[in-house]
PDB file of N, CA and C in Angstrom:
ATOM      1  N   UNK A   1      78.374 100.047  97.420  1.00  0.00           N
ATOM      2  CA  UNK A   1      79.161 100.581  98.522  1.00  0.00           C
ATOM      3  C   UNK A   1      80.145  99.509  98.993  1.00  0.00           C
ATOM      4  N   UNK A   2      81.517 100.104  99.285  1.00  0.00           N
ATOM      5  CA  UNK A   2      82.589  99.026  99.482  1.00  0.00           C
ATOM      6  C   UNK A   2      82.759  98.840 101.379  1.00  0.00           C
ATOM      7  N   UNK A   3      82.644  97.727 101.434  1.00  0.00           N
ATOM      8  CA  UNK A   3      82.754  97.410 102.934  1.00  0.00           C
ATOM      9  C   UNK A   3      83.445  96.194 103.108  1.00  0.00           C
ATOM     10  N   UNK A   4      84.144  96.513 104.082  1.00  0.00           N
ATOM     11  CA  UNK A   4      85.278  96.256 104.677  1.00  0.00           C
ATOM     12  C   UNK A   4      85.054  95.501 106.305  1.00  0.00           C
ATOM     13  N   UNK A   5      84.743  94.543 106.688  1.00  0.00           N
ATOM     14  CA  UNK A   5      84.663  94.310 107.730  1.00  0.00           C
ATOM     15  C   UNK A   5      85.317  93.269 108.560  1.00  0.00           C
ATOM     16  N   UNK A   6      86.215  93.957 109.629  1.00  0.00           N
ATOM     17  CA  UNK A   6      87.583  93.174 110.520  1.00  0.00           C
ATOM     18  C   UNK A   6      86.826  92.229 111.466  1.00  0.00           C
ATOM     19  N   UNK A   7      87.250  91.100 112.049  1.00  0.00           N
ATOM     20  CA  UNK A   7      86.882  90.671 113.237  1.00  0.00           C
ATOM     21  C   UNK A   7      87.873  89.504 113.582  1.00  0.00           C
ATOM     22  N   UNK A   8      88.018  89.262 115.205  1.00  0.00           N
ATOM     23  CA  UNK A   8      88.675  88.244 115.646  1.00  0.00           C
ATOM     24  C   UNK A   8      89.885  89.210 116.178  1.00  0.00           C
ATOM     25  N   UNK A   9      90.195  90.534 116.343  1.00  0.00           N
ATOM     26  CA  UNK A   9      90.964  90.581 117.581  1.00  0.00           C
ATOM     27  C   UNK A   9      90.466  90.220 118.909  1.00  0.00           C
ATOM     28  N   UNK A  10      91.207  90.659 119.510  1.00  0.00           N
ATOM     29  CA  UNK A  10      91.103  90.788 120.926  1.00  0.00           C
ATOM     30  C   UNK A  10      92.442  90.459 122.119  1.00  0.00           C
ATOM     31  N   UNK A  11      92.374  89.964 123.226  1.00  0.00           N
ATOM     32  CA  UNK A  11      93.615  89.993 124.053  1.00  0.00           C
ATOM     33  C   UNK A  11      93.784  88.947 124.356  1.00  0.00           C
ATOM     34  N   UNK A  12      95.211  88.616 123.812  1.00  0.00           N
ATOM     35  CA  UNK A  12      96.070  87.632 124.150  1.00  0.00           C
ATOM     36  C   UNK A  12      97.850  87.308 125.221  1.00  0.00           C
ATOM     37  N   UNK A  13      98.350  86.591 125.105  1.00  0.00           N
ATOM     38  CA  UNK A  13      99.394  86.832 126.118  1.00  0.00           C
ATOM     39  C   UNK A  13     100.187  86.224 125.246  1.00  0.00           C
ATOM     40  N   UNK A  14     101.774  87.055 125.395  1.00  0.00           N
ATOM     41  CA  UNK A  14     102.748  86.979 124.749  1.00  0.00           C
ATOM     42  C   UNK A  14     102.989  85.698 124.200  1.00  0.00           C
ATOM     43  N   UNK A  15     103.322  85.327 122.873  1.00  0.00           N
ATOM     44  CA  UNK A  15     103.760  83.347 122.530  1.00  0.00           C
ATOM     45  C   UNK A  15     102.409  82.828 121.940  1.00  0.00           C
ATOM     46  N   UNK A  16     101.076  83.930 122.071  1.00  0.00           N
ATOM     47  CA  UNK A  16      99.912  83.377 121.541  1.00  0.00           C
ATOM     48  C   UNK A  16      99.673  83.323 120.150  1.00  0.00           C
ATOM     49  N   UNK A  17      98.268  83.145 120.288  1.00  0.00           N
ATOM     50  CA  UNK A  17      97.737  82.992 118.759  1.00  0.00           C
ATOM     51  C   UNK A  17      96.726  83.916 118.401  1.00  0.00           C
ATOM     52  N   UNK A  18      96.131  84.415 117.552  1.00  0.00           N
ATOM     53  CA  UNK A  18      95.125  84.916 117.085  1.00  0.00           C
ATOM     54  C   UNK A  18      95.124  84.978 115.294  1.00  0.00           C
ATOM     55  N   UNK A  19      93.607  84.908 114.899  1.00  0.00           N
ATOM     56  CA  UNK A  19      93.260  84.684 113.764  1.00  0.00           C
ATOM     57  C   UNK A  19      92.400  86.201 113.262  1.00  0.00           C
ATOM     58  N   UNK A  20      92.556  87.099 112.642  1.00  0.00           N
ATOM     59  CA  UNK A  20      92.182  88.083 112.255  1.00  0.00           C
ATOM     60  C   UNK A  20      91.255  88.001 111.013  1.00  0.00           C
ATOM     61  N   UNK A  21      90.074  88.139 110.319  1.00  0.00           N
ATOM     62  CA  UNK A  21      89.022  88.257 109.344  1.00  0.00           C
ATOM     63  C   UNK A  21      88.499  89.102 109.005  1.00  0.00           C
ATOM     64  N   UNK A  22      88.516  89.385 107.748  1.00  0.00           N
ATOM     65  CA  UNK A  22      87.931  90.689 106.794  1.00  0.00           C
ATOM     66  C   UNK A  22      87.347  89.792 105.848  1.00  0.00           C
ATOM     67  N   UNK A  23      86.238  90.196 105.630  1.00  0.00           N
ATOM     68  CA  UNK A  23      84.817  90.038 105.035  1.00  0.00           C
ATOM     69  C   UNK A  23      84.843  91.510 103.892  1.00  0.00           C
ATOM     70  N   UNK A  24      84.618  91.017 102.699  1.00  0.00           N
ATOM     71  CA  UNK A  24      84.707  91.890 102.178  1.00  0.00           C
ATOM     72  C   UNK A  24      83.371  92.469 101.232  1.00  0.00           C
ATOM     73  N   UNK A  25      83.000  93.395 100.992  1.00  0.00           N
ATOM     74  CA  UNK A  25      81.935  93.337  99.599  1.00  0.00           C
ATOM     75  C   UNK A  25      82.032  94.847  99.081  1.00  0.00           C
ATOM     76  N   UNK A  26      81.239  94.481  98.372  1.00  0.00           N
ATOM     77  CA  UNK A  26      81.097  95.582  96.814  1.00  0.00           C
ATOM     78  C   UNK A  26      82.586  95.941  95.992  1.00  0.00           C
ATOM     79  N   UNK A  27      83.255  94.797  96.181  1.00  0.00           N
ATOM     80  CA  UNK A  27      84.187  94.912  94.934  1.00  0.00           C
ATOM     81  C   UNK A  27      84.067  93.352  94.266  1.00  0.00           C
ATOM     82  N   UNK A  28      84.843  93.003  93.414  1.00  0.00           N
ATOM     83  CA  UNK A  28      85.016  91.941  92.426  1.00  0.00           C
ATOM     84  C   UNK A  28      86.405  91.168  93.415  1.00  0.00           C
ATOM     85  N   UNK A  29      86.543  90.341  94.624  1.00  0.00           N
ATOM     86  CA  UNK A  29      87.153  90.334  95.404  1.00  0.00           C
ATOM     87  C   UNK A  29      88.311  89.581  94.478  1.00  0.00           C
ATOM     88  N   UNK A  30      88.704  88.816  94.009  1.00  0.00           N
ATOM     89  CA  UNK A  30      89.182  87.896  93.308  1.00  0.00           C
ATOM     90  C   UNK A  30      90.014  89.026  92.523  1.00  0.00           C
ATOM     91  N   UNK A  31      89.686  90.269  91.950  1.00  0.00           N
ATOM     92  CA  UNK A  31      90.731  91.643  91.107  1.00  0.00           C
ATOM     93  C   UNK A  31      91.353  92.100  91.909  1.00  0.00           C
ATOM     94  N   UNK A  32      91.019  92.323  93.273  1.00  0.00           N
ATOM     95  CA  UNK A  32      91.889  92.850  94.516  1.00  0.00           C
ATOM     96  C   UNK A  32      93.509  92.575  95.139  1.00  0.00           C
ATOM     97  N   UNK A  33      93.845  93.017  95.400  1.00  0.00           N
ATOM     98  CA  UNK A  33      95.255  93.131  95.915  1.00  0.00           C
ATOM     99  C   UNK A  33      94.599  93.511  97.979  1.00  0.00           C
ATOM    100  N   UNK A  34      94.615  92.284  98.596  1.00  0.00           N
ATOM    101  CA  UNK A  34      93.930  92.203  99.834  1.00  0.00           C
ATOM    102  C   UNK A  34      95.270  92.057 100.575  1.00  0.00           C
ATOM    103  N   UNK A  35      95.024  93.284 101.971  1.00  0.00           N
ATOM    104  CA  UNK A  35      95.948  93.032 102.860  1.00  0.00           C
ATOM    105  C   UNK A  35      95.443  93.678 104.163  1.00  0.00           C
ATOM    106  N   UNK A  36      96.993  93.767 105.003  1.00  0.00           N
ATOM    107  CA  UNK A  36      96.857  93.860 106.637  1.00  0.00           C
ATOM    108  C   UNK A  36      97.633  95.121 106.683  1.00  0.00           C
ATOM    109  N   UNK A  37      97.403  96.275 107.436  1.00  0.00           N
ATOM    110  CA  UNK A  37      97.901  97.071 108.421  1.00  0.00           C
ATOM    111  C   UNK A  37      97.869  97.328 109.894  1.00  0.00           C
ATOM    112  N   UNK A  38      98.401  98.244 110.604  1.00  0.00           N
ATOM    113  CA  UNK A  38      98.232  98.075 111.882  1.00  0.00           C
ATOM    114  C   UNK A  38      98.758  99.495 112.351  1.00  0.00           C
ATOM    115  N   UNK A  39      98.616 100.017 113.306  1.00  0.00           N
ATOM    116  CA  UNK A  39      99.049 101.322 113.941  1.00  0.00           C
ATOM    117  C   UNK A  39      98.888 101.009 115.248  1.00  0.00           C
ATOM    118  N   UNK A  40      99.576 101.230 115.581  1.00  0.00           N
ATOM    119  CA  UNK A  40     100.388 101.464 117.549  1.00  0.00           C
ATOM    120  C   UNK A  40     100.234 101.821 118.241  1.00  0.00           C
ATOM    121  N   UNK A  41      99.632 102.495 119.247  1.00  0.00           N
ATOM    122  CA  UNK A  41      99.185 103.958 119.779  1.00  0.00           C
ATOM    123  C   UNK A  41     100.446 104.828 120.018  1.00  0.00           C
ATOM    124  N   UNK A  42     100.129 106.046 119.252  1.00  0.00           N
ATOM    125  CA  UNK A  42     101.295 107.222 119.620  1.00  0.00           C
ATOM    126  C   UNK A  42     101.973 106.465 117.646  1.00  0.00           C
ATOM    127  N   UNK A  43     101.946 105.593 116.883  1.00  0.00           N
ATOM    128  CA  UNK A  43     102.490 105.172 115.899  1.00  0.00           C
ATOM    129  C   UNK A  43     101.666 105.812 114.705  1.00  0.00           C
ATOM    130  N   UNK A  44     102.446 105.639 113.109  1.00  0.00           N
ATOM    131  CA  UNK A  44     101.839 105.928 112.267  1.00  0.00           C
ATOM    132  C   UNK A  44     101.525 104.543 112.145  1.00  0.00           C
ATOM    133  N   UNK A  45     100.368 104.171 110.883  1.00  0.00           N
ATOM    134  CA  UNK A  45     100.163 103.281 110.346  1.00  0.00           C
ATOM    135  C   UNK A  45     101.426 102.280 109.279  1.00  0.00           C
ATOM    136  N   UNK A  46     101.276 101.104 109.581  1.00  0.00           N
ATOM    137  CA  UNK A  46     102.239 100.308 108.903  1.00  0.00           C
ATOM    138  C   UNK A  46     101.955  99.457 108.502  1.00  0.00           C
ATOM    139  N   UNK A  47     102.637  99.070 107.007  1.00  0.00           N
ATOM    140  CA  UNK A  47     102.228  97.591 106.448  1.00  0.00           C
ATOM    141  C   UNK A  47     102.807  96.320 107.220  1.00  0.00           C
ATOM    142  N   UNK A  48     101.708  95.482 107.263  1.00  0.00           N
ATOM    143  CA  UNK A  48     102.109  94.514 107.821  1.00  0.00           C
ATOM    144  C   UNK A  48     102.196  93.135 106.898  1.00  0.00           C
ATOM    145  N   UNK A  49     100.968  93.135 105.646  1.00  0.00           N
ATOM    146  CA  UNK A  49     101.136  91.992 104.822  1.00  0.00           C
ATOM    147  C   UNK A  49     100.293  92.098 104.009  1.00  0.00           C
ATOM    148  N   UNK A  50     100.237  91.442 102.240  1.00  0.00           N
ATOM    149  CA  UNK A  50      99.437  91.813 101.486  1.00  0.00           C
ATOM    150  C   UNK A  50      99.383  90.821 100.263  1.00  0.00           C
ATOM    151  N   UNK A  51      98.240  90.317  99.685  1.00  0.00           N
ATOM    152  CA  UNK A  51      98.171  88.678  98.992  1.00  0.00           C
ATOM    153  C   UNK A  51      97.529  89.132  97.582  1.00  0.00           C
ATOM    154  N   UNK A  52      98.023  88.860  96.607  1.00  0.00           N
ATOM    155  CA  UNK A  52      97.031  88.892  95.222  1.00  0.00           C
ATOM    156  C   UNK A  52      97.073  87.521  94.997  1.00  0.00           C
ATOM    157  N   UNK A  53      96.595  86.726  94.048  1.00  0.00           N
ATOM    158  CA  UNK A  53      96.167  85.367  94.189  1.00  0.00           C
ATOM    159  C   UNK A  53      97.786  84.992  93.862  1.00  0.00           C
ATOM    160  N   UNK A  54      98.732  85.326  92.947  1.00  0.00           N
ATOM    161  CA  UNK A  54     100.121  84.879  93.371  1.00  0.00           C
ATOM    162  C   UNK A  54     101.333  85.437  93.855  1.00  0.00           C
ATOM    163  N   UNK A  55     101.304  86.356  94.800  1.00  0.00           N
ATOM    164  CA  UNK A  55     101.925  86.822  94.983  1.00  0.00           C
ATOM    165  C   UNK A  55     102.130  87.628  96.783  1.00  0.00           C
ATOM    166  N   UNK A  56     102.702  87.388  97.800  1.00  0.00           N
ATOM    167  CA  UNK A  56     102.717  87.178  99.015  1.00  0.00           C
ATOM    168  C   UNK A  56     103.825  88.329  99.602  1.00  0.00           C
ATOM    169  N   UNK A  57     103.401  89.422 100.117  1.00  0.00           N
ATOM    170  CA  UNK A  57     104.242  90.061 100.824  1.00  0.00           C
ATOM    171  C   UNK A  57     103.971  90.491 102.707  1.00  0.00           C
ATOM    172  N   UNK A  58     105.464  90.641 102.923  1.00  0.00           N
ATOM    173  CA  UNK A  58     105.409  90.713 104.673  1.00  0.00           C
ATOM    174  C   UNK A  58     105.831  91.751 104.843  1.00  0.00           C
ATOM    175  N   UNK A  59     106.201  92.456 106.031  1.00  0.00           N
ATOM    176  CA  UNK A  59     106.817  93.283 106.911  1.00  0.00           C
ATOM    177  C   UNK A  59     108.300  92.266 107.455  1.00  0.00           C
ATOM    178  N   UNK A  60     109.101  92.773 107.539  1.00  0.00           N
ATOM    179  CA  UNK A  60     110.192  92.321 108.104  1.00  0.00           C
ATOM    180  C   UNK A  60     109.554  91.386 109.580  1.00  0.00           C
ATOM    181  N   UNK A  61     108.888  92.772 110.174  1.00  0.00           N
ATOM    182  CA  UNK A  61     108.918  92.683 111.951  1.00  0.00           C
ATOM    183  C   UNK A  61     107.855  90.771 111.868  1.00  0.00           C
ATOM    184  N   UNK A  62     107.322  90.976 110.605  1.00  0.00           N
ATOM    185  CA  UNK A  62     106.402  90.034 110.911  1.00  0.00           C
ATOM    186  C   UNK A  62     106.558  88.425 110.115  1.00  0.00           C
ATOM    187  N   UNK A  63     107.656  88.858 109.123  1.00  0.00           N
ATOM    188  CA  UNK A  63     107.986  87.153 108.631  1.00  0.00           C
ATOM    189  C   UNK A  63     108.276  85.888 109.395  1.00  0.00           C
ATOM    190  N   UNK A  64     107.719  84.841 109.152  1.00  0.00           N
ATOM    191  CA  UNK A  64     108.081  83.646 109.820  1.00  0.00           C
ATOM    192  C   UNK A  64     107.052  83.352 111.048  1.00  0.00           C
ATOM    193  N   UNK A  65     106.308  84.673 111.442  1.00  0.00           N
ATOM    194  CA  UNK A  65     105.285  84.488 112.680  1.00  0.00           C
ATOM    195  C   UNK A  65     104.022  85.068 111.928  1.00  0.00           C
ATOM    196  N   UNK A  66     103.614  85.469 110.823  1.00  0.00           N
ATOM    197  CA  UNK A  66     101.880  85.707 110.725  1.00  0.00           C
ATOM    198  C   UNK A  66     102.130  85.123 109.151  1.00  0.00           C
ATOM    199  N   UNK A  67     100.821  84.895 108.679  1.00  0.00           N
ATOM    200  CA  UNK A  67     100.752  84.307 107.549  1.00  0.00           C
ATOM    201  C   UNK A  67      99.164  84.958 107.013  1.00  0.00           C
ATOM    202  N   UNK A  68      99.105  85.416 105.669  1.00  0.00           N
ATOM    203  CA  UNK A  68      98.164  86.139 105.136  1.00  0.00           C
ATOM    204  C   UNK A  68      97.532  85.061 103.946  1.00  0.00           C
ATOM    205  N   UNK A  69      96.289  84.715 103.978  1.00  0.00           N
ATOM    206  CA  UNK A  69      95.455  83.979 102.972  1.00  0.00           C
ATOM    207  C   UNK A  69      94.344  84.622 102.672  1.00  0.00           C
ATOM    208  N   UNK A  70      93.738  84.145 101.609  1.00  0.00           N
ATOM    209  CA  UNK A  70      92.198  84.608 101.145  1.00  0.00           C
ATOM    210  C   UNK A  70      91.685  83.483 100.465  1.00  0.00           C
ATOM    211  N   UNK A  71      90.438  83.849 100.904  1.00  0.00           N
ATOM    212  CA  UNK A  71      89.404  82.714 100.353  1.00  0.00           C
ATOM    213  C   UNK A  71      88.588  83.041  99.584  1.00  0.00           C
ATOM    214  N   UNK A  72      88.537  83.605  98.024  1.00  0.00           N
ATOM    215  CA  UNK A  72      88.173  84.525  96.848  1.00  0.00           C
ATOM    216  C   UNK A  72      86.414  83.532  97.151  1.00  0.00           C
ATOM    217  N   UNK A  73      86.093  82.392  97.206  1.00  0.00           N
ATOM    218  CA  UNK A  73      84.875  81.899  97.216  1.00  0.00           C
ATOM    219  C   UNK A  73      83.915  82.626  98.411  1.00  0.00           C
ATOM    220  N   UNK A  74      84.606  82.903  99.433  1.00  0.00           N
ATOM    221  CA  UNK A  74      83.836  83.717 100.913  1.00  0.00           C
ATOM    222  C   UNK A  74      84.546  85.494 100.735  1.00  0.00           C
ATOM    223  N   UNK A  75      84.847  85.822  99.764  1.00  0.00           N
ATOM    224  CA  UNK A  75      85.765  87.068 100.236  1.00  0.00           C
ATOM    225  C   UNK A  75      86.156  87.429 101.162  1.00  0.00           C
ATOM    226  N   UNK A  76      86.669  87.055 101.724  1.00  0.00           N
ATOM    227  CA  UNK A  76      87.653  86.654 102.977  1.00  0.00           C
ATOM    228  C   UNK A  76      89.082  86.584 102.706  1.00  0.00           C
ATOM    229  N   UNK A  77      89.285  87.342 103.422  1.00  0.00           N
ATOM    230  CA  UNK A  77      90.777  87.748 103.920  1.00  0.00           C
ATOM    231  C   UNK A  77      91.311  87.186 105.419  1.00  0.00           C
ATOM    232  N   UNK A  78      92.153  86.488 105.630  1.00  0.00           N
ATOM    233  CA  UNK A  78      92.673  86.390 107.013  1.00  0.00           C
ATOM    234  C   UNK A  78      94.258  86.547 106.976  1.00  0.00           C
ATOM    235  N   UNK A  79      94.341  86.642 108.352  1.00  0.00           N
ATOM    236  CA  UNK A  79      95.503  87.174 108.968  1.00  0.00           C
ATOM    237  C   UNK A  79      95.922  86.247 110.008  1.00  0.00           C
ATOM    238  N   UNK A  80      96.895  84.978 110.252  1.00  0.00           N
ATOM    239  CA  UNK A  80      97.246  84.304 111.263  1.00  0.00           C
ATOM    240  C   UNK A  80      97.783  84.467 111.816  1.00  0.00           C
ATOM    241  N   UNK A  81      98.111  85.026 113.425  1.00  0.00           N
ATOM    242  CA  UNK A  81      99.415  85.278 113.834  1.00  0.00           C
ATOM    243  C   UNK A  81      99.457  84.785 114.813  1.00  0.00           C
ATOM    244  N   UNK A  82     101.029  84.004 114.617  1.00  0.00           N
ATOM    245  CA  UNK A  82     101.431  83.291 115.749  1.00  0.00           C
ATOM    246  C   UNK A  82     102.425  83.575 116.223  1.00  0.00           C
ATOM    247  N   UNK A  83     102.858  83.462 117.429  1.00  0.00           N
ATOM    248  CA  UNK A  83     104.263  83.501 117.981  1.00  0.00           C
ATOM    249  C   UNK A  83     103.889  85.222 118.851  1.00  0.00           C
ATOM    250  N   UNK A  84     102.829  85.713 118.749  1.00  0.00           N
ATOM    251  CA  UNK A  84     102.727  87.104 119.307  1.00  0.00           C
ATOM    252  C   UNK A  84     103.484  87.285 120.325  1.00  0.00           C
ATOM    253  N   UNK A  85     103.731  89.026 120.045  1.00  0.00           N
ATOM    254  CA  UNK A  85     104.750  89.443 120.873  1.00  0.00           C
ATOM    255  C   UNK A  85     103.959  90.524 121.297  1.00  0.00           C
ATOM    256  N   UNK A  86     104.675  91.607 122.445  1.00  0.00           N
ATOM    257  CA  UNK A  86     103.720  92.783 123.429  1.00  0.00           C
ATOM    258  C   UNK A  86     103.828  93.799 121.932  1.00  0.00           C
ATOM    259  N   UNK A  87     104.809  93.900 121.252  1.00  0.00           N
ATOM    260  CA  UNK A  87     104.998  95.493 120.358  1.00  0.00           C
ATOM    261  C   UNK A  87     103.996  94.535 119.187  1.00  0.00           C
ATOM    262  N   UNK A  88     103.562  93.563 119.323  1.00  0.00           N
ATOM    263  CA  UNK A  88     102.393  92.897 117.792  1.00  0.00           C
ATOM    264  C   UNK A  88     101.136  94.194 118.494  1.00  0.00           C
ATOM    265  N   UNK A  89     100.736  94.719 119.877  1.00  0.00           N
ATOM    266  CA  UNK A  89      99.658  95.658 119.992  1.00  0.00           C
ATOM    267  C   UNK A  89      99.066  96.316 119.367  1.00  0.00           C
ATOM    268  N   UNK A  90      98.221  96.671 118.372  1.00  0.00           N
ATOM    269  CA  UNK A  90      98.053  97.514 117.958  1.00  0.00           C
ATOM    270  C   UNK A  90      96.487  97.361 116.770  1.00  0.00           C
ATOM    271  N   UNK A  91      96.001  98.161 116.590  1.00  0.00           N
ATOM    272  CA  UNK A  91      94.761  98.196 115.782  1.00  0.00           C
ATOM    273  C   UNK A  91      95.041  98.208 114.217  1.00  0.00           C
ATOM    274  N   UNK A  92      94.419  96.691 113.779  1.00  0.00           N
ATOM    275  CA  UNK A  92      94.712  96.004 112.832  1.00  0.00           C
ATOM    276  C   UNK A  92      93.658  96.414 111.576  1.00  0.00           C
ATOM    277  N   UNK A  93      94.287  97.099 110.547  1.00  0.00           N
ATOM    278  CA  UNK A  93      93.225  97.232 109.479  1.00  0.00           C
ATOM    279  C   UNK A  93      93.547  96.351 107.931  1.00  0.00           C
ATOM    280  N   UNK A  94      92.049  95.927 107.915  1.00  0.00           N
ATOM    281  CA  UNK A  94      92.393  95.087 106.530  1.00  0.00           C
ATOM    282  C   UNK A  94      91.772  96.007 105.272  1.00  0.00           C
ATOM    283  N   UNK A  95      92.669  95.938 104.185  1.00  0.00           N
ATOM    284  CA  UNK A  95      92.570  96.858 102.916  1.00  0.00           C
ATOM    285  C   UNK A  95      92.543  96.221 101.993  1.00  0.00           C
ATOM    286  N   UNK A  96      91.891  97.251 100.703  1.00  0.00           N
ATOM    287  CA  UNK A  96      92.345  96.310  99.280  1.00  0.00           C
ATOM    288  C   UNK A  96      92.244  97.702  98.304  1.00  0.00           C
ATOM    289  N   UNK A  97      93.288  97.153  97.440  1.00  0.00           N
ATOM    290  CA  UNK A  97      93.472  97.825  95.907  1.00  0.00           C
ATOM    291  C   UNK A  97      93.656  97.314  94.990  1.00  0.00           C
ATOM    292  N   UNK A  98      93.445  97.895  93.552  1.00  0.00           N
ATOM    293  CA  UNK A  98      93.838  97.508  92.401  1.00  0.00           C
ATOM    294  C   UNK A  98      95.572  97.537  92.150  1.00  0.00           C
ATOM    295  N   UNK A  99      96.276  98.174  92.871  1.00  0.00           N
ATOM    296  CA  UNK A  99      97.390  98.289  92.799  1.00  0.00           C
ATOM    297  C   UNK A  99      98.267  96.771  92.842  1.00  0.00           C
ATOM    298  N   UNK A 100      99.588  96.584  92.474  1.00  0.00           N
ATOM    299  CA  UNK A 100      99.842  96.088  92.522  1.00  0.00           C
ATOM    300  C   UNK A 100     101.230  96.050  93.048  1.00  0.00           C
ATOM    301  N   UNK A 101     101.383  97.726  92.765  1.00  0.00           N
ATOM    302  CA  UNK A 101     102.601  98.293  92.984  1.00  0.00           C
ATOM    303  C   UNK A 101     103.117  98.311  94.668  1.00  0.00           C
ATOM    304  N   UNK A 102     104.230  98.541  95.088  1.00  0.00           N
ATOM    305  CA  UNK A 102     104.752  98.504  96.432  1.00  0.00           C
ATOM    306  C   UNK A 102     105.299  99.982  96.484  1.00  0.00           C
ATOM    307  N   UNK A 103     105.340 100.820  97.421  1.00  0.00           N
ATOM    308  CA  UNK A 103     104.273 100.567  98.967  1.00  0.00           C
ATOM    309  C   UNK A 103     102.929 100.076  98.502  1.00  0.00           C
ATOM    310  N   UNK A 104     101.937  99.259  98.750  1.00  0.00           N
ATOM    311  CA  UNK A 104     100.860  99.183  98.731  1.00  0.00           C
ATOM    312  C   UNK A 104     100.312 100.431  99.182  1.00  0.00           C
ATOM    313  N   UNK A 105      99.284 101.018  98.204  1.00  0.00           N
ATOM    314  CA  UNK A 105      98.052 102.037  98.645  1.00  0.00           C
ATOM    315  C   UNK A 105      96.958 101.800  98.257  1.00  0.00           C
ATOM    316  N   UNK A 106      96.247 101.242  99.273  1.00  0.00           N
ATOM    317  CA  UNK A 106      94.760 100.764  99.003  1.00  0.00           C
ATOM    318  C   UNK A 106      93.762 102.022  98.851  1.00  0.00           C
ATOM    319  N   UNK A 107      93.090 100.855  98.037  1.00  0.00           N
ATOM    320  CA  UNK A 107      91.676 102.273  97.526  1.00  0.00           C
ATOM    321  C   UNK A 107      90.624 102.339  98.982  1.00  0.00           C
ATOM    322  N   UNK A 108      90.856 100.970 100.011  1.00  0.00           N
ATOM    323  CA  UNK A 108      89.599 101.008 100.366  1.00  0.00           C
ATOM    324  C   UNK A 108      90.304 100.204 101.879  1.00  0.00           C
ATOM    325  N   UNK A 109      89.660 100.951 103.013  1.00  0.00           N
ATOM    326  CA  UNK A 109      89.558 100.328 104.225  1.00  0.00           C
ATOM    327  C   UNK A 109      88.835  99.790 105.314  1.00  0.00           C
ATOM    328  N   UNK A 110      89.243  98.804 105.910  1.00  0.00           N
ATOM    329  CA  UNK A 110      87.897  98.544 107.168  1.00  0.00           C
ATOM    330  C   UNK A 110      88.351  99.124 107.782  1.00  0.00           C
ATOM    331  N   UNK A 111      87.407  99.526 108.960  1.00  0.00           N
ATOM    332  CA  UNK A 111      87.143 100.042 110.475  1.00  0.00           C
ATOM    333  C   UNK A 111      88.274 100.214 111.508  1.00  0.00           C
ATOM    334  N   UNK A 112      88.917  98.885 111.500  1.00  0.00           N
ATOM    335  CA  UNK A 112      90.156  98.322 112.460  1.00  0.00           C
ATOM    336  C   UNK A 112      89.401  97.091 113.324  1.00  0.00           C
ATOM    337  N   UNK A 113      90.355  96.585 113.936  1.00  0.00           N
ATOM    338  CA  UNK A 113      89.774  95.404 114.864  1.00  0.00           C
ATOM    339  C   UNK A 113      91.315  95.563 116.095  1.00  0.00           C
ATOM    340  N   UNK A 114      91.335  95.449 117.337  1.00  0.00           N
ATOM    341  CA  UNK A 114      92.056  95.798 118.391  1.00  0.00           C
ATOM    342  C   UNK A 114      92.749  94.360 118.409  1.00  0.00           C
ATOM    343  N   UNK A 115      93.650  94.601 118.419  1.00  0.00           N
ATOM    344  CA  UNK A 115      95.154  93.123 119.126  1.00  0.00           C
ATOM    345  C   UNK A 115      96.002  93.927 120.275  1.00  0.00           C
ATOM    346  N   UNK A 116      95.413  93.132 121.609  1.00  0.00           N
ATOM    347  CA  UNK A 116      96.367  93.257 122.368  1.00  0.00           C
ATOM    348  C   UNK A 116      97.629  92.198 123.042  1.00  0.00           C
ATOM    349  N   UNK A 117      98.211  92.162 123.250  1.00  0.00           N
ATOM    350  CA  UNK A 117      99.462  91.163 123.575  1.00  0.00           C
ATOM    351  C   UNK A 117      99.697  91.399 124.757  1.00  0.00           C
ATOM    352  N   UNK A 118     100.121  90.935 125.710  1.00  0.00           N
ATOM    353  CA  UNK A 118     100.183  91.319 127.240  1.00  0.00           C
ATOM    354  C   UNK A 118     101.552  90.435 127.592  1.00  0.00           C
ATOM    355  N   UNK A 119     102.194  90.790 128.347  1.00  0.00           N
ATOM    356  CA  UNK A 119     103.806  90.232 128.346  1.00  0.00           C
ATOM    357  C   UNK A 119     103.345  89.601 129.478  1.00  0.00           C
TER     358      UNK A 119
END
């Protein structure tokens, strides 16, 4: 069974920091194509960032302020974001697929984990 598990949102104030973590199991984490989404309230879901061991993609809204790594030894996925802003709000899901292709469509999702930003 594939599980997916987010942690390390929570509420911060505009200019902050937060570190986001997905824990991953029952796949071969290291074959994965591991990333970040997020949805808004009242928003659809949107890519925000996504890592295969060489290869690094962003969201516009989010280049230069979050940074996406994995740690294939802990299957671990993180998400750094700095420089937060009030519209960064929103419930953060970490995914993975075999894909490699763009749009990313993952086979498999966590739960979500909540980021709030407060101006």
């Amino acid at each position: 069974q594939v599980q997916l598990v987010e942690s390390g949102g929570g509420l911060v104030q505009a200019g902050g920091s937060l570190r986001l973590s997905c824990s991953a199991s029952g796949i071969t984490f290291s074959r994965y194509r591991l990333g970040w989404f997020r949805q808004a309230p009242g928003k659809e879901r949107e890519f925000v960032a996504a890592k295969t061991g060489s290869m690094t993609n962003y969201a516009d809204s989010v280049k230069g302020r979050f940074t996406i790594s994995r740690d294939n030894a802990k299957n671990t996925v993180y998400l750094q974001m700095n420089s937060l802003k009030p519209e960064d709000t929103a419930d953060y899901y970490c995914a993975a697929g075999l894909t490699y292709r763009d749009p990313f469509e993952p086979d498999y999702w966590g739960q979500g984990t909540q980021v709030t930003v407060s101006s």
